[in-house]
C-alpha atoms as a PDB file:
ATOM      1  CA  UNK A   1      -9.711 -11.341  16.115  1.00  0.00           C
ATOM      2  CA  UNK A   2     -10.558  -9.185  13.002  1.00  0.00           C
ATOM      3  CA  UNK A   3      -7.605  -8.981  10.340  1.00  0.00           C
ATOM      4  CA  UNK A   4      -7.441  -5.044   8.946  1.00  0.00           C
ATOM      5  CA  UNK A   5      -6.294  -4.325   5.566  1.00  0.00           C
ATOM      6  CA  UNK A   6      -4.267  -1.250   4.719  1.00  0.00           C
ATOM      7  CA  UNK A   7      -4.041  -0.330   1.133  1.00  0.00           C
ATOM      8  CA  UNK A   8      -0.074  -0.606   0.421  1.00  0.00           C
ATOM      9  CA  UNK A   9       1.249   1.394  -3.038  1.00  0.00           C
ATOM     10  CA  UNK A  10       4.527  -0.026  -4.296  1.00  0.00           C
ATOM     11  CA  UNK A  11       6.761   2.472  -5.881  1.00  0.00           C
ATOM     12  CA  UNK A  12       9.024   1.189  -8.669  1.00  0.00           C
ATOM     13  CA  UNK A  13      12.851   1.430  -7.867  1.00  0.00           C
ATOM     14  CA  UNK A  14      14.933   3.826  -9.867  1.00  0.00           C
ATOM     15  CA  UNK A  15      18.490   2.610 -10.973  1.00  0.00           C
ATOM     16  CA  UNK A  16      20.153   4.009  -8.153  1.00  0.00           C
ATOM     17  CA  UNK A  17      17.761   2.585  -4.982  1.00  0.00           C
ATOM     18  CA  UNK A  18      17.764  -1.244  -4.208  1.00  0.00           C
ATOM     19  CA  UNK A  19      15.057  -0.952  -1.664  1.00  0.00           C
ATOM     20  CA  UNK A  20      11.126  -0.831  -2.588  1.00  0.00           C
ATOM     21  CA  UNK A  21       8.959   1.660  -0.766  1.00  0.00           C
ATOM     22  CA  UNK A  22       5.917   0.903   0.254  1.00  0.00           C
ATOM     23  CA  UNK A  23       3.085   3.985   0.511  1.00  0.00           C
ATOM     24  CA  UNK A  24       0.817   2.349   3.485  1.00  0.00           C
ATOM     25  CA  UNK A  25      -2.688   3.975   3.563  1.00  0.00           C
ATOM     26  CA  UNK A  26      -4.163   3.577   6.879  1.00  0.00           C
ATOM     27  CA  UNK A  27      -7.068   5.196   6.161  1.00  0.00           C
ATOM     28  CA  UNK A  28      -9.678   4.460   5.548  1.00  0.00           C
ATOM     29  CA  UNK A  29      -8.895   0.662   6.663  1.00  0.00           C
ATOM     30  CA  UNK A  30     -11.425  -2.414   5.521  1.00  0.00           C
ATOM     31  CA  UNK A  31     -11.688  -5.801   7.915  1.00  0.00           C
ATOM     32  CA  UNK A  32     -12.975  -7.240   4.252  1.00  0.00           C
ATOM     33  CA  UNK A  33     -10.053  -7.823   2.139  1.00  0.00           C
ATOM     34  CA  UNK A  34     -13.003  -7.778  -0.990  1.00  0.00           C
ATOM     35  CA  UNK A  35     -14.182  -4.056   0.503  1.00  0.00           C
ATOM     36  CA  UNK A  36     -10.626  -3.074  -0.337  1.00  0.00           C
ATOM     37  CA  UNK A  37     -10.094  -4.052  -3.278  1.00  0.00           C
ATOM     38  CA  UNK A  38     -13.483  -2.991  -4.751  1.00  0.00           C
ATOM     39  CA  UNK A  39     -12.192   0.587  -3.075  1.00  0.00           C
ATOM     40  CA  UNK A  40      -9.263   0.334  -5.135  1.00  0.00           C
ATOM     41  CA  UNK A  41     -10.461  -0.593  -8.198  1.00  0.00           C
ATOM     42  CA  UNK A  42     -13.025   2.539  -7.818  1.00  0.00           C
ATOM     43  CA  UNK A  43     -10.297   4.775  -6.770  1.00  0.00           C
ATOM     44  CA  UNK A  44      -7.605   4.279  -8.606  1.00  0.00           C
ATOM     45  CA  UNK A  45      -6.485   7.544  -9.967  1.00  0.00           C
ATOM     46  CA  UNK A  46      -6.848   9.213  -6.775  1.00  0.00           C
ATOM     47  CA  UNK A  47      -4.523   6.627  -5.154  1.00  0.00           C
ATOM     48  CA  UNK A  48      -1.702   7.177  -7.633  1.00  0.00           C
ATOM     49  CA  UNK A  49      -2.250  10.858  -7.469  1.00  0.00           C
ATOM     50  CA  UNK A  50      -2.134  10.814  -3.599  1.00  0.00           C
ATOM     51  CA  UNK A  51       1.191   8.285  -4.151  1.00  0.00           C
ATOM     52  CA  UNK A  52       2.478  11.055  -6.681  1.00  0.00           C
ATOM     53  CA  UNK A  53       2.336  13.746  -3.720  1.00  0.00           C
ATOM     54  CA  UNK A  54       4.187  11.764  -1.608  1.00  0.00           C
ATOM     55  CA  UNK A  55       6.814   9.909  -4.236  1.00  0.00           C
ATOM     56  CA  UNK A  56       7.033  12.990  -6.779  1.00  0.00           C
ATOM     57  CA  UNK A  57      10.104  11.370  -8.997  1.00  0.00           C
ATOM     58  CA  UNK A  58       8.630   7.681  -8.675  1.00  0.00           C
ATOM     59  CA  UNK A  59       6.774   5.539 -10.361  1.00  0.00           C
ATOM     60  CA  UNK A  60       3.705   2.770  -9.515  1.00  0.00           C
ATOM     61  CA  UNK A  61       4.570  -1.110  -9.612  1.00  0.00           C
ATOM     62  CA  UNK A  62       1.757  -1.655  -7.897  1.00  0.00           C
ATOM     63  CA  UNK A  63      -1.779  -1.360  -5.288  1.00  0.00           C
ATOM     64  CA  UNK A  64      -2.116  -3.974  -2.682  1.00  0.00           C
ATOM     65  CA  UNK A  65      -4.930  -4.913  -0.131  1.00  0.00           C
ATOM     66  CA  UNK A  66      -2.431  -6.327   2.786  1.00  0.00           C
ATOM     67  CA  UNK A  67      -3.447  -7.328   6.157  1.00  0.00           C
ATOM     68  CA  UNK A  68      -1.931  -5.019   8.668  1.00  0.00           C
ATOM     69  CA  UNK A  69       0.199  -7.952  10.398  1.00  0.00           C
ATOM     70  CA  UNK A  70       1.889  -8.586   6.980  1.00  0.00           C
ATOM     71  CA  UNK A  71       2.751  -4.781   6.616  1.00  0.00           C
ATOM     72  CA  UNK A  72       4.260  -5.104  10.400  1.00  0.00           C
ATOM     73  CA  UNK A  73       6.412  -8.022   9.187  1.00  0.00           C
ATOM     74  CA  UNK A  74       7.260  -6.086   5.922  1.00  0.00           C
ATOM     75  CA  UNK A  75       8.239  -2.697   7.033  1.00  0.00           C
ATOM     76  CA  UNK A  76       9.638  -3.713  10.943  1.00  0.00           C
ATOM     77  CA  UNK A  77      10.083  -7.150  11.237  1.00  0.00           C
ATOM     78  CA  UNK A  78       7.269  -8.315  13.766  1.00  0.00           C
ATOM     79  CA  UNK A  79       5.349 -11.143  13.754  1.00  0.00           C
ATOM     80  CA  UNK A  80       2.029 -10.967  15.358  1.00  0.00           C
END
């Protein structure tokens, strides 16, 4: 079976939240965990701009490559 990989942006937590959300990007998806992360590394600012739209008041921690049975366990609690 071929693992996908989802980009996943990890907005920082103000003061007042104690959960972490996650900004999944479905698309476009990579079955190469290295294609992803080379498409992150060349895309950077639009990521975080695209993150920005979504998460106006929040911050980055972070850009992860995750494999889309991790982000099922993450967000929903499913293990594949």
């Amino acid at each position: 079976m071929t693992k996908i990989f989802f980009i996943v942006i990890v907005m920082l937590s103000s003061t007042q939240q104690t959960e972490t959300d996650l900004y999944v990007i479905e698309k476009p998806s990579f079955t190469d965990p290295r294609q992803c992360v080379q498409f992150v590394q060349i895309n950077t600012y639009n990521l975080i701009q695209k993150a920005k739209l979504e998460y106006p008041t929040r911050e980055i921690e972070n850009i992860y490559c995750v494999a889309k049975e991790k982000i099922n366990e993450l967000m929903y609690g499913l293990s594949t």
